[in-house]
Structures are given as structure tokens and as C-alpha cells.
PDB file of N, CA and C in Angstrom:
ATOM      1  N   UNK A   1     157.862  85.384  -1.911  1.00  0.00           N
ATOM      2  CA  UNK A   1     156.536  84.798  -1.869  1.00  0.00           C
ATOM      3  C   UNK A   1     156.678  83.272  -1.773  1.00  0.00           C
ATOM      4  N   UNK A   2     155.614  82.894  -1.215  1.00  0.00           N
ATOM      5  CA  UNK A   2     155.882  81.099  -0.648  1.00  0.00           C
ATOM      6  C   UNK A   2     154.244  80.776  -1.413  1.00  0.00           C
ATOM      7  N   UNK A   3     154.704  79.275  -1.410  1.00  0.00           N
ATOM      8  CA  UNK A   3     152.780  78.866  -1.603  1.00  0.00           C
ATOM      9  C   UNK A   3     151.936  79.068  -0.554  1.00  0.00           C
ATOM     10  N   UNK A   4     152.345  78.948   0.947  1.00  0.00           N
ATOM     11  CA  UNK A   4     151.681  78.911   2.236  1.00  0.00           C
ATOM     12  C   UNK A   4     151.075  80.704   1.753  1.00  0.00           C
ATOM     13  N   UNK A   5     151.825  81.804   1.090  1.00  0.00           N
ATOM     14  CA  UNK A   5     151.132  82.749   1.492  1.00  0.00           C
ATOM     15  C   UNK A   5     150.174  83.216   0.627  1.00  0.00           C
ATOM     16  N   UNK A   6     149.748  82.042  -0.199  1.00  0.00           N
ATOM     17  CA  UNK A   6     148.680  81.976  -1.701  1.00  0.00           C
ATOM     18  C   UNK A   6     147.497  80.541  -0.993  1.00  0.00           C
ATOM     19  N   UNK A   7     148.074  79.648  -0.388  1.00  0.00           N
ATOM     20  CA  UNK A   7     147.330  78.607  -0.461  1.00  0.00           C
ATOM     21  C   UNK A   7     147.223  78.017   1.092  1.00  0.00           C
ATOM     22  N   UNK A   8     146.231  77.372   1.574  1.00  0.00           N
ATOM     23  CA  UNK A   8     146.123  76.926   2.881  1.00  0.00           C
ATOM     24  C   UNK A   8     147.000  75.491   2.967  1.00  0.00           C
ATOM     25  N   UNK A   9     147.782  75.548   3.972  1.00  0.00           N
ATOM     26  CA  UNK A   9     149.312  74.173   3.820  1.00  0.00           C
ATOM     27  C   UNK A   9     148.374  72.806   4.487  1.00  0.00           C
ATOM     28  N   UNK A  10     147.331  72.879   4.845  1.00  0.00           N
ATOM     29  CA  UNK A  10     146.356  71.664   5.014  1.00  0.00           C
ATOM     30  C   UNK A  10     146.399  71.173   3.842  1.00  0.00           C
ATOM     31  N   UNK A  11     145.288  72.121   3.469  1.00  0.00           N
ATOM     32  CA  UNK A  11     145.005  71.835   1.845  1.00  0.00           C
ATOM     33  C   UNK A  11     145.703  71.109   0.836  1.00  0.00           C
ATOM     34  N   UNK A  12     147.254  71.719   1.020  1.00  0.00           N
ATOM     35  CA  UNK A  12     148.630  70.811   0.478  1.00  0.00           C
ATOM     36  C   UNK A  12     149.017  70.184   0.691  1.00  0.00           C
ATOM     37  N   UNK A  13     149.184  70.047   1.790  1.00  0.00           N
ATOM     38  CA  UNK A  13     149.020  67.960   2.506  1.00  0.00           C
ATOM     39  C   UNK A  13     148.186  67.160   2.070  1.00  0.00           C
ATOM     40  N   UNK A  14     147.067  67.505   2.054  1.00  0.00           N
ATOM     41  CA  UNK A  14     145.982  66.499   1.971  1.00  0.00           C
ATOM     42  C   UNK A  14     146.130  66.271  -0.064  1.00  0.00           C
ATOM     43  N   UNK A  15     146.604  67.108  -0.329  1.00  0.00           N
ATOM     44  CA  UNK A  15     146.406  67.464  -1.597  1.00  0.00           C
ATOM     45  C   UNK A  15     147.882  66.371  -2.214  1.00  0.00           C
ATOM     46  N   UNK A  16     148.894  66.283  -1.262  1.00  0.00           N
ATOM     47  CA  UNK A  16     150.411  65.958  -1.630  1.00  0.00           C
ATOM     48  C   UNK A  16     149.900  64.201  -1.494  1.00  0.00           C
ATOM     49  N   UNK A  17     149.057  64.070  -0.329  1.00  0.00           N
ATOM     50  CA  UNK A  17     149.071  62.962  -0.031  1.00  0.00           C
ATOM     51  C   UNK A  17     147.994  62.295  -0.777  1.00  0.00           C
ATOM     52  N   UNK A  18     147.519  62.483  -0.950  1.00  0.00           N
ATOM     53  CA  UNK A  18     146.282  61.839  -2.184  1.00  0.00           C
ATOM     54  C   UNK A  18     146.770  61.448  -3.647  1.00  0.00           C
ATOM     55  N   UNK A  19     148.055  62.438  -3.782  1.00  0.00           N
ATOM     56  CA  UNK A  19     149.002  62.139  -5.164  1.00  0.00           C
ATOM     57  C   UNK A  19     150.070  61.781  -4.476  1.00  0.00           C
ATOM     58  N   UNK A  20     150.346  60.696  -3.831  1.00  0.00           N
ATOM     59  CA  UNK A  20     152.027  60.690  -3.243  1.00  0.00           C
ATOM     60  C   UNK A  20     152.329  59.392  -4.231  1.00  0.00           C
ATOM     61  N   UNK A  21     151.344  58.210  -4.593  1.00  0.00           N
ATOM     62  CA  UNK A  21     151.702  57.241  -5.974  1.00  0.00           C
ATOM     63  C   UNK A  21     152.065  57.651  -6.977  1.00  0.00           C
ATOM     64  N   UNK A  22     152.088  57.026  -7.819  1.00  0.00           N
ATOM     65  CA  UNK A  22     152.243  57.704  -9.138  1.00  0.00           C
ATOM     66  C   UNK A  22     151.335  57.997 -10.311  1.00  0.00           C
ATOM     67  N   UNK A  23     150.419  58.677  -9.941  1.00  0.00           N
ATOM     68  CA  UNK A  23     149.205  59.124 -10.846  1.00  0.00           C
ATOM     69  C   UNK A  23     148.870  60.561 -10.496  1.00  0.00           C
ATOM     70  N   UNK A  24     149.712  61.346 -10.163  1.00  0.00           N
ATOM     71  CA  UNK A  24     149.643  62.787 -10.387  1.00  0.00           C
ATOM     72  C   UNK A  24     148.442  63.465 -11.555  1.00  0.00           C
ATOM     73  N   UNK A  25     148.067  64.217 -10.875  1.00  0.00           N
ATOM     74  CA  UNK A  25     146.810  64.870 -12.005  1.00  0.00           C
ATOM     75  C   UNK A  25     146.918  66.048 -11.756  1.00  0.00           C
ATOM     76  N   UNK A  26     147.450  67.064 -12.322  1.00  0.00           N
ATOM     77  CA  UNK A  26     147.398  68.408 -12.426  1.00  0.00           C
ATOM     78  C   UNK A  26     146.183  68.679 -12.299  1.00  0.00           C
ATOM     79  N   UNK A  27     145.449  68.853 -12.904  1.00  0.00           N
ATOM     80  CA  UNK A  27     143.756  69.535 -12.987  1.00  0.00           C
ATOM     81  C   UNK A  27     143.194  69.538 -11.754  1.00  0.00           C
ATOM     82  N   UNK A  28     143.225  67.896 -10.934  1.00  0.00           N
ATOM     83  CA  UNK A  28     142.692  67.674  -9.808  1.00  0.00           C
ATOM     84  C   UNK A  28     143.603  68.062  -8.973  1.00  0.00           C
ATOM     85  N   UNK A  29     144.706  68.183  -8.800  1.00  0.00           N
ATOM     86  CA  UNK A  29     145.210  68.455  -7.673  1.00  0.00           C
ATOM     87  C   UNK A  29     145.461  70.354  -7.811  1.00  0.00           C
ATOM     88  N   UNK A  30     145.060  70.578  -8.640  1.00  0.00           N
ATOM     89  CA  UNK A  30     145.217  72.581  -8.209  1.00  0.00           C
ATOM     90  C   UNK A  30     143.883  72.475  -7.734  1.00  0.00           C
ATOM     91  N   UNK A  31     142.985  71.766  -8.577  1.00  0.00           N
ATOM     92  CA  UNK A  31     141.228  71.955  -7.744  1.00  0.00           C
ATOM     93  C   UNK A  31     141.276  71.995  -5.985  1.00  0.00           C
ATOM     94  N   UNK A  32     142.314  70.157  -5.901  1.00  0.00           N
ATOM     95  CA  UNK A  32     142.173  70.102  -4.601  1.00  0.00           C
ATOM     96  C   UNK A  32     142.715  71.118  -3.365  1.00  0.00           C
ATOM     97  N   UNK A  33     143.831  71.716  -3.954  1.00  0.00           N
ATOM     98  CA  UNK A  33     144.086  72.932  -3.055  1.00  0.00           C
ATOM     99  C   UNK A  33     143.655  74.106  -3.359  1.00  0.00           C
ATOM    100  N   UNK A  34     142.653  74.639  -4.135  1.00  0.00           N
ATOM    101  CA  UNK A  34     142.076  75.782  -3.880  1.00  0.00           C
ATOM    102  C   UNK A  34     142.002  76.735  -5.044  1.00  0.00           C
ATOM    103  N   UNK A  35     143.303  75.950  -6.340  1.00  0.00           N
ATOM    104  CA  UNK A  35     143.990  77.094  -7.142  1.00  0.00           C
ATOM    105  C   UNK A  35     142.408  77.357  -8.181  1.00  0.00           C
ATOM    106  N   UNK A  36     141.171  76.199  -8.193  1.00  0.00           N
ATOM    107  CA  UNK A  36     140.925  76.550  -9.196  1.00  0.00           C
ATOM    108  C   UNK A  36     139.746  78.249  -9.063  1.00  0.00           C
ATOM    109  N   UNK A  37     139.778  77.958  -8.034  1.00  0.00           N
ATOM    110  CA  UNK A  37     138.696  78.984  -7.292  1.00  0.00           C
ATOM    111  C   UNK A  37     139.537  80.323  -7.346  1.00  0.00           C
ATOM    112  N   UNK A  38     140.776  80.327  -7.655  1.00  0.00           N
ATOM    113  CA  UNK A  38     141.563  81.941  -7.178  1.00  0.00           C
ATOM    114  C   UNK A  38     141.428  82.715  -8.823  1.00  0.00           C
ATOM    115  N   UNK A  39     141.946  83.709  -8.138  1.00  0.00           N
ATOM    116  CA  UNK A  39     141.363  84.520  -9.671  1.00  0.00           C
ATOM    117  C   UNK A  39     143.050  84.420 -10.031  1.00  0.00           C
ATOM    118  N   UNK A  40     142.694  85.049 -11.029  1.00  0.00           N
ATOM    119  CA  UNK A  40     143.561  84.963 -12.513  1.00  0.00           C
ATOM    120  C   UNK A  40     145.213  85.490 -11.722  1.00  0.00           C
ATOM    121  N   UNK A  41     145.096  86.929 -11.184  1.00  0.00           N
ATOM    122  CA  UNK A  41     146.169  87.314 -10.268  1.00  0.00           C
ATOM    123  C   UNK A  41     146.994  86.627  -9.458  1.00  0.00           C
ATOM    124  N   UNK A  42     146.577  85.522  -8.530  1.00  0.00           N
ATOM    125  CA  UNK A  42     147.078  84.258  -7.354  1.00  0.00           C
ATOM    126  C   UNK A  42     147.482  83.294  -8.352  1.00  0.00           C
ATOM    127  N   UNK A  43     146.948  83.316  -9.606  1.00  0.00           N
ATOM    128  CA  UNK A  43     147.382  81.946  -9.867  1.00  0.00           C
ATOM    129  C   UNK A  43     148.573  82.414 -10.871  1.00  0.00           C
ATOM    130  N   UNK A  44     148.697  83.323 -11.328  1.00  0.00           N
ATOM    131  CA  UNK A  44     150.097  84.183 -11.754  1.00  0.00           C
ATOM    132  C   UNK A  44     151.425  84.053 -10.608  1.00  0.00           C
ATOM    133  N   UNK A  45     150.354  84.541  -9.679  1.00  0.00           N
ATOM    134  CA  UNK A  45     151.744  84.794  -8.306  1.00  0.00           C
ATOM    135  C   UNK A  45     152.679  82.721  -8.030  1.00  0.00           C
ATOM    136  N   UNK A  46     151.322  81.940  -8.288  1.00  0.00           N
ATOM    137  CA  UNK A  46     151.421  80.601  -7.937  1.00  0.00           C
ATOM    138  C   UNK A  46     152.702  80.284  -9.002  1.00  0.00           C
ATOM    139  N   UNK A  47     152.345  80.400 -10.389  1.00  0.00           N
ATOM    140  CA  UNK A  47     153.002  80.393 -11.525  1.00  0.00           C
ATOM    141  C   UNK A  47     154.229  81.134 -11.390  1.00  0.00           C
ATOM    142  N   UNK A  48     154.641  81.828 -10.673  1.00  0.00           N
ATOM    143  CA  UNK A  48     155.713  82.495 -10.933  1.00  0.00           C
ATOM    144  C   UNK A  48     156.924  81.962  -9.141  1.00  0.00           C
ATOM    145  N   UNK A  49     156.301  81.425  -8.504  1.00  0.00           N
ATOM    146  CA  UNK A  49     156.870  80.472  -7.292  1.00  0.00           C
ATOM    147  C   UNK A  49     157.394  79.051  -7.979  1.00  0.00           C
ATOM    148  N   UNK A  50     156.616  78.698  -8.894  1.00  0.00           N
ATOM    149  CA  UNK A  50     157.280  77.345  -9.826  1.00  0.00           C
ATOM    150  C   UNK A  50     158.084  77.661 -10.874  1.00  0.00           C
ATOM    151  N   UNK A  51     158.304  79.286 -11.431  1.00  0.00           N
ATOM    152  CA  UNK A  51     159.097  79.553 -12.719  1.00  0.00           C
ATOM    153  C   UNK A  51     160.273  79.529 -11.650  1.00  0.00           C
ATOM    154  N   UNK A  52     160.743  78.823 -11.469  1.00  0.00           N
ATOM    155  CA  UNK A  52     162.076  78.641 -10.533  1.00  0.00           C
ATOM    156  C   UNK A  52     163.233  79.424 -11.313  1.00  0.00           C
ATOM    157  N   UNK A  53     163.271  79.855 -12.477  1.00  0.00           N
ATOM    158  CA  UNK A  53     164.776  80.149 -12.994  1.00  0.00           C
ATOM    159  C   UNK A  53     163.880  81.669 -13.809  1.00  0.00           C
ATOM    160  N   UNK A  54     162.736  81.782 -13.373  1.00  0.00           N
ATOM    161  CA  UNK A  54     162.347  83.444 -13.975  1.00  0.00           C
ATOM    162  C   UNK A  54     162.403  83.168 -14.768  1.00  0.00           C
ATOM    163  N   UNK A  55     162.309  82.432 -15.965  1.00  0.00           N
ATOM    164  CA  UNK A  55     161.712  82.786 -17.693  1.00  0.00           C
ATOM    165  C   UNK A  55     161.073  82.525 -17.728  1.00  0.00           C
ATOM    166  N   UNK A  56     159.950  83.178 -17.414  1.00  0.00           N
ATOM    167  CA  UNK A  56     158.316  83.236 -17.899  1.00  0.00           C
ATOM    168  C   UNK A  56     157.527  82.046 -18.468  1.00  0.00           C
ATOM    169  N   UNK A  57     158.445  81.198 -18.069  1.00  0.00           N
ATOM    170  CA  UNK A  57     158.042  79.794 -18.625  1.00  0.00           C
ATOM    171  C   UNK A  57     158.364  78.454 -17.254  1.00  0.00           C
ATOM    172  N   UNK A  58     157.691  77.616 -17.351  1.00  0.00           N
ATOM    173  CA  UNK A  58     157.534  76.516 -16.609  1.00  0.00           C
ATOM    174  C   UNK A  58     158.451  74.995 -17.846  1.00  0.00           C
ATOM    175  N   UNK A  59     159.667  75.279 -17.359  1.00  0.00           N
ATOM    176  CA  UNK A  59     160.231  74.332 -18.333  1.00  0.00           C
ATOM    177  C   UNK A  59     159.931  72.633 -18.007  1.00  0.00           C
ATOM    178  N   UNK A  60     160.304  71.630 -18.727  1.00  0.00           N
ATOM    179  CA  UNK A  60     160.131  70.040 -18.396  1.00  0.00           C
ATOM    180  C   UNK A  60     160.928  70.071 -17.140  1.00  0.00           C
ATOM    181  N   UNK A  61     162.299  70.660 -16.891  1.00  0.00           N
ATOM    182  CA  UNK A  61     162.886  69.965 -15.837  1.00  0.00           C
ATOM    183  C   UNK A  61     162.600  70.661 -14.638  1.00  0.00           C
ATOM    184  N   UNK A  62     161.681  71.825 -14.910  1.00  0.00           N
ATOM    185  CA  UNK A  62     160.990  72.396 -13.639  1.00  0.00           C
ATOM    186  C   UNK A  62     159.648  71.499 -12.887  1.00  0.00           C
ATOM    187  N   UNK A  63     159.336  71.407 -13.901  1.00  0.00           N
ATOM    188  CA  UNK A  63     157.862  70.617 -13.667  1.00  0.00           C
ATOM    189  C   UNK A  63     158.408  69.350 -12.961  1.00  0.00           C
ATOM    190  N   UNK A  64     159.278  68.827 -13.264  1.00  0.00           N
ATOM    191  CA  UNK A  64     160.000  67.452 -12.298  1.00  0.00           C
ATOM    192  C   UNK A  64     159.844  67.666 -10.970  1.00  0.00           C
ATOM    193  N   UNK A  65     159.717  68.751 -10.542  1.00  0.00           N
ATOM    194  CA  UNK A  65     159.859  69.582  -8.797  1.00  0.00           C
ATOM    195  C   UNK A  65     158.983  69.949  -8.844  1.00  0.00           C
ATOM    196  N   UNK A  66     157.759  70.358  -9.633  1.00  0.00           N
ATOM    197  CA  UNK A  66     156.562  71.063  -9.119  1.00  0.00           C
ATOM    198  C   UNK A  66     155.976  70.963  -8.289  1.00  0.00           C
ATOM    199  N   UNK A  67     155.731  69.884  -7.568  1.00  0.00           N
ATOM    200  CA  UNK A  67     155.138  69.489  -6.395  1.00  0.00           C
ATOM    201  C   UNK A  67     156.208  70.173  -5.001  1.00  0.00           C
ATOM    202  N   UNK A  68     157.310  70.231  -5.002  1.00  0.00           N
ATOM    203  CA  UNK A  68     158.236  70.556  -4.229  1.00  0.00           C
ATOM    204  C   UNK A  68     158.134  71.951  -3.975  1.00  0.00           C
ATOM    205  N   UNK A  69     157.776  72.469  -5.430  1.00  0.00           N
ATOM    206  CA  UNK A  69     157.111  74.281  -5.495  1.00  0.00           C
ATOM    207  C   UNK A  69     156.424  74.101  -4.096  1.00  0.00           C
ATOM    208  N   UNK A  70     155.090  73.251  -4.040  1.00  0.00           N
ATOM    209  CA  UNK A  70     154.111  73.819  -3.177  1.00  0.00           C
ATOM    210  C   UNK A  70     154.522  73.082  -1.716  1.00  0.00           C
ATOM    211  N   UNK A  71     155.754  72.400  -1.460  1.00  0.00           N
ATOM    212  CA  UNK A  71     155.709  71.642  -0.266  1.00  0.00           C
ATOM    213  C   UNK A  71     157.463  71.362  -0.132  1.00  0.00           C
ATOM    214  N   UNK A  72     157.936  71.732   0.780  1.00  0.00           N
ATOM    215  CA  UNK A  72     159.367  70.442   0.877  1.00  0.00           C
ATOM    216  C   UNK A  72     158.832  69.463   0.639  1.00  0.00           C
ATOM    217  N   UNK A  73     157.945  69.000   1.416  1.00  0.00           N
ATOM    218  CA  UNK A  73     157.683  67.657   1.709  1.00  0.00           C
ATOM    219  C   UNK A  73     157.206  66.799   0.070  1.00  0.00           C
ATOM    220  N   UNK A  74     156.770  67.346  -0.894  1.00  0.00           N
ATOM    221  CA  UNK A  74     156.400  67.143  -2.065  1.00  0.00           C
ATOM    222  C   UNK A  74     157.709  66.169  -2.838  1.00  0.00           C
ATOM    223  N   UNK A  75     156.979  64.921  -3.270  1.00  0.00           N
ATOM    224  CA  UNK A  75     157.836  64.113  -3.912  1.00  0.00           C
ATOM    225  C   UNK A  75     157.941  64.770  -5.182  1.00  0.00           C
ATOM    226  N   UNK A  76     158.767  64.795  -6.388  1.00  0.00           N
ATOM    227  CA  UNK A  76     159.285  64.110  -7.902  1.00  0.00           C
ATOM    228  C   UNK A  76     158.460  63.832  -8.593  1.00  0.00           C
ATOM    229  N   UNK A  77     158.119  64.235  -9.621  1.00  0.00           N
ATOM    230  CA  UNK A  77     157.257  63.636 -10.642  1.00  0.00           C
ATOM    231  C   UNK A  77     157.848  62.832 -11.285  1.00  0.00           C
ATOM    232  N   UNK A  78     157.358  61.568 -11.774  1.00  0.00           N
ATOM    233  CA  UNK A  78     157.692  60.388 -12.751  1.00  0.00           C
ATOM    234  C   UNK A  78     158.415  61.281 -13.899  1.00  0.00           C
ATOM    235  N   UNK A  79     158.455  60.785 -14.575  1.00  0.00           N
ATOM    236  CA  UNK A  79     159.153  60.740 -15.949  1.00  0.00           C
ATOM    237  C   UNK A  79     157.798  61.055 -16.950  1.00  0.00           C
ATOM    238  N   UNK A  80     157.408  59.988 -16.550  1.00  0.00           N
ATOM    239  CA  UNK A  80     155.819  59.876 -17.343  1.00  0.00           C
ATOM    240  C   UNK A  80     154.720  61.266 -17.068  1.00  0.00           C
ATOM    241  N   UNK A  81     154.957  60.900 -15.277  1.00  0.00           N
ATOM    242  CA  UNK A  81     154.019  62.149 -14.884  1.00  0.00           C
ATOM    243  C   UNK A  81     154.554  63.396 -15.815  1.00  0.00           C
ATOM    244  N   UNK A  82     156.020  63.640 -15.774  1.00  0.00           N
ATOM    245  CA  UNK A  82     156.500  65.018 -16.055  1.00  0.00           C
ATOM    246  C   UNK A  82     155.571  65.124 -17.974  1.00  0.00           C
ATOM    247  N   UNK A  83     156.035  63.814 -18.291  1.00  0.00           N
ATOM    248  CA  UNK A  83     155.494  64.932 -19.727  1.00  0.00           C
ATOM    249  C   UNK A  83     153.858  64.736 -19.788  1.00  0.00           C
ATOM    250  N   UNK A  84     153.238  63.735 -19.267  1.00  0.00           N
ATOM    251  CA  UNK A  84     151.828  63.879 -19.047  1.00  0.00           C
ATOM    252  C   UNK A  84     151.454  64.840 -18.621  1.00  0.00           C
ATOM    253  N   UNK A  85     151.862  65.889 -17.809  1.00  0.00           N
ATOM    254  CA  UNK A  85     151.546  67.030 -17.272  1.00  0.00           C
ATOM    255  C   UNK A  85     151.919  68.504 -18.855  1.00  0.00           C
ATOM    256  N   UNK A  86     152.860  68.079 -19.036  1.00  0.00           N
ATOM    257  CA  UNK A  86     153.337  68.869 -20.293  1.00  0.00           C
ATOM    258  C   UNK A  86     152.617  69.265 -21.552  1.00  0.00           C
ATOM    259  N   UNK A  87     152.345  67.198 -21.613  1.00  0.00           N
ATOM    260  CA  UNK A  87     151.199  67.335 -23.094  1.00  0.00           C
ATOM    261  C   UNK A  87     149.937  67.985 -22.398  1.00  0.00           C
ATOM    262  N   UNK A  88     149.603  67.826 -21.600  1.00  0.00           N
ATOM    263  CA  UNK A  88     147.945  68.493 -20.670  1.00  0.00           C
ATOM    264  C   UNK A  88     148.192  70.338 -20.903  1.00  0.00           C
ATOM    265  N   UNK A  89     149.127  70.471 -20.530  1.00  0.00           N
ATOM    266  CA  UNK A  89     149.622  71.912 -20.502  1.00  0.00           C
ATOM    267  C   UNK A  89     149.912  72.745 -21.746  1.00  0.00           C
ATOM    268  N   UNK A  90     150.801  72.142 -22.903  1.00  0.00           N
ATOM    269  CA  UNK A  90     151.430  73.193 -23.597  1.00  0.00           C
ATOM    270  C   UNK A  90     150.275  73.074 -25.044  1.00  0.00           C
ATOM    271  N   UNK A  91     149.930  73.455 -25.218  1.00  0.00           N
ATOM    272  CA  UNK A  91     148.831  73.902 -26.336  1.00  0.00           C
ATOM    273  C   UNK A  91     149.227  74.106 -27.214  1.00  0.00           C
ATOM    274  N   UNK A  92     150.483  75.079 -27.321  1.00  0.00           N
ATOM    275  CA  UNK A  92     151.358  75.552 -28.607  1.00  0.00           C
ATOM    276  C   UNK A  92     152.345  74.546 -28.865  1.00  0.00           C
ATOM    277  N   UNK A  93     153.016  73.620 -28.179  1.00  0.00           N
ATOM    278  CA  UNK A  93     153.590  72.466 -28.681  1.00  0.00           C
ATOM    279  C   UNK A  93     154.776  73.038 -28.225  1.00  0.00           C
ATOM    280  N   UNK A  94     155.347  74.367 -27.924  1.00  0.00           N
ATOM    281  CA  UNK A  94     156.895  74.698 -27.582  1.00  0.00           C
ATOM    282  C   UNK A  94     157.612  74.003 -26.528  1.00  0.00           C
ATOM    283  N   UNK A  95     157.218  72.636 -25.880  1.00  0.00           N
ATOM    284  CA  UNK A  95     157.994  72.509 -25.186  1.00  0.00           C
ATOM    285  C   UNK A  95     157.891  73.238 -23.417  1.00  0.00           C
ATOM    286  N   UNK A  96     157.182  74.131 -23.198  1.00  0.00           N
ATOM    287  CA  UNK A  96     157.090  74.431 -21.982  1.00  0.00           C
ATOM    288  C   UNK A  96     155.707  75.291 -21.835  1.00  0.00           C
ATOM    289  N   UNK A  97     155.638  75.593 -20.542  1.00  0.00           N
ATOM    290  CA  UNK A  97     154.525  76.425 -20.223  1.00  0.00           C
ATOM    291  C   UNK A  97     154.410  77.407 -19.914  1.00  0.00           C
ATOM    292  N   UNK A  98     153.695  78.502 -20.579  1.00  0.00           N
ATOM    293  CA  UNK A  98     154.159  79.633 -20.385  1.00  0.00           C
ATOM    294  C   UNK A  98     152.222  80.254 -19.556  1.00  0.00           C
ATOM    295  N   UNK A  99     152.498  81.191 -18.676  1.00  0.00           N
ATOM    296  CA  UNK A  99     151.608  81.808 -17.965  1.00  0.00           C
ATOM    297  C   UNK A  99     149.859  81.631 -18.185  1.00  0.00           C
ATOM    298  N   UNK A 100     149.504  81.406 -20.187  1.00  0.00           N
ATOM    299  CA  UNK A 100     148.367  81.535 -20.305  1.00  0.00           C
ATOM    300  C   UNK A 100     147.884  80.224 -20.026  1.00  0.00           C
ATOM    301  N   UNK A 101     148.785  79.255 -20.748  1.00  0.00           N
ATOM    302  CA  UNK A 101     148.858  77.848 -20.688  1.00  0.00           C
ATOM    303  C   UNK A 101     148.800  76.988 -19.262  1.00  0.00           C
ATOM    304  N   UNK A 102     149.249  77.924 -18.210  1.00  0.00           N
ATOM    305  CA  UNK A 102     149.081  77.212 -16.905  1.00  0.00           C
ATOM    306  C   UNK A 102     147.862  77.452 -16.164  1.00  0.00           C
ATOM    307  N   UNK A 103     147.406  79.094 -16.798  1.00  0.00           N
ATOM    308  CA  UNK A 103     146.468  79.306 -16.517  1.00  0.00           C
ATOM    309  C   UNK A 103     145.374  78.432 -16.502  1.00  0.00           C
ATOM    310  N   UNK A 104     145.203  78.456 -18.127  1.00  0.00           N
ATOM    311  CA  UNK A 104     144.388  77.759 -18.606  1.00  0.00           C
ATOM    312  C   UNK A 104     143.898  76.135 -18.163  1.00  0.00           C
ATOM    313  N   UNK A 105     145.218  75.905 -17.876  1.00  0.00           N
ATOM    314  CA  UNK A 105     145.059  74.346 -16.930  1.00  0.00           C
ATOM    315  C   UNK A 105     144.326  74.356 -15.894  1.00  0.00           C
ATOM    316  N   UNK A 106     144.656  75.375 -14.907  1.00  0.00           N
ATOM    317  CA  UNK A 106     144.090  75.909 -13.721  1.00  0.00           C
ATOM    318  C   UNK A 106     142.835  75.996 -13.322  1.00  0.00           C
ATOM    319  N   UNK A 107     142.346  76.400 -14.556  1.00  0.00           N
ATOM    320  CA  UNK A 107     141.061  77.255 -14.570  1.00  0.00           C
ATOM    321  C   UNK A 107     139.868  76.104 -15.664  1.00  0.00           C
ATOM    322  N   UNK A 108     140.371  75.026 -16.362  1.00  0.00           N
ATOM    323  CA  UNK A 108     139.262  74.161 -17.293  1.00  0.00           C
ATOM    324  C   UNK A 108     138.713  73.519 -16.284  1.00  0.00           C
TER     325      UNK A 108
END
């Protein structure tokens, strides 16, 4: 499974390029490509194209590439971006993100 076969690759351009500085916004940028509108199922399938190493979890040094999930062309997240995205994400404090938690990002 690829993002192209969950998400329209316009959409992810326009979406890559609007965050290509360094002010990455999770919330707004799944809005901007489509994720927040998909149901609960797509955004599992989405979530599980970024669990790059299969443990059910979205670790810190995954999230460094997340953008790369949805694009080659997708730059690196900051340092900053990476745990700004983290603290936004992990609710339970463990350190990573696990399925409900990304959801949940997805979908506020």
C-alpha cells in the first residue's frame, strides 16, 4: 500500500509545499490532503504506511520522515517540528503514537 492509493498526490504537493519551511502543522496538513474527511479505516491504512518498522506505534525517529511517508519528494522534520508533533500527538505521555492517538489527531 502507498499514500497515492489512500490520498490524491496533488493534494500532497500542494500540501508538501505549503509546509516545505519550517512550521509543519500536523492537524492542518492531514486536513489539507484529505485525511480529515476519511473514515476511521483509511486513516488506519495511512497510519500503518508511516509505522515504518510495524510496531503499532509511530516512534520519534519515525515521525522525522513522516512527510517522506506521504511523498519522496517530502523534506525532514526539524528537531523541534519532530517533538512538536509528538507533544500534539501522544496523550498518554509514552513517548510515541500509537493508532488511537493518531487517530485522534486526524480527526480534532
Amino acid at each position: 500500500m502507498v499514500m497515492t492509493d489512500l490520498l490524491k498526490p496533488e493534494e500532497i504537493k500542494k500540501a508538501l509545499d505549503a509546509f516545505a519551511g519550517e512550521t509543519f502543522d500536523p492537524k492542518k496538513f492531514f486536513e489539507m490532503i484529505g485525511m480529515k474527511a476519511m473514515s476511521a479505516e483509511n486513516v488506519k491504512k495511512v497510519f500503518q504506511v508511516l509505522d515504518v518498522d510495524g510496531s503499532g506505534f509511530i516512534e520519534e525517529e519515525e515521525l522525522k520522515f513522516v512527510l517522506k511517508g506521504f511523498s519522496k519528494d517530502g523534506r525532514d522534520l526539524t528537531d523541534a517540528e519532530t517533538k512538536a508533533f509528538l507533544t500534539a500527538a501522544d496523550k498518554d505521555g509514552d513517548g510515541k503514537i500509537g493508532i488511537d492517538e493518531f487517530e485522534a489527531l486526524v480527526h480534532e
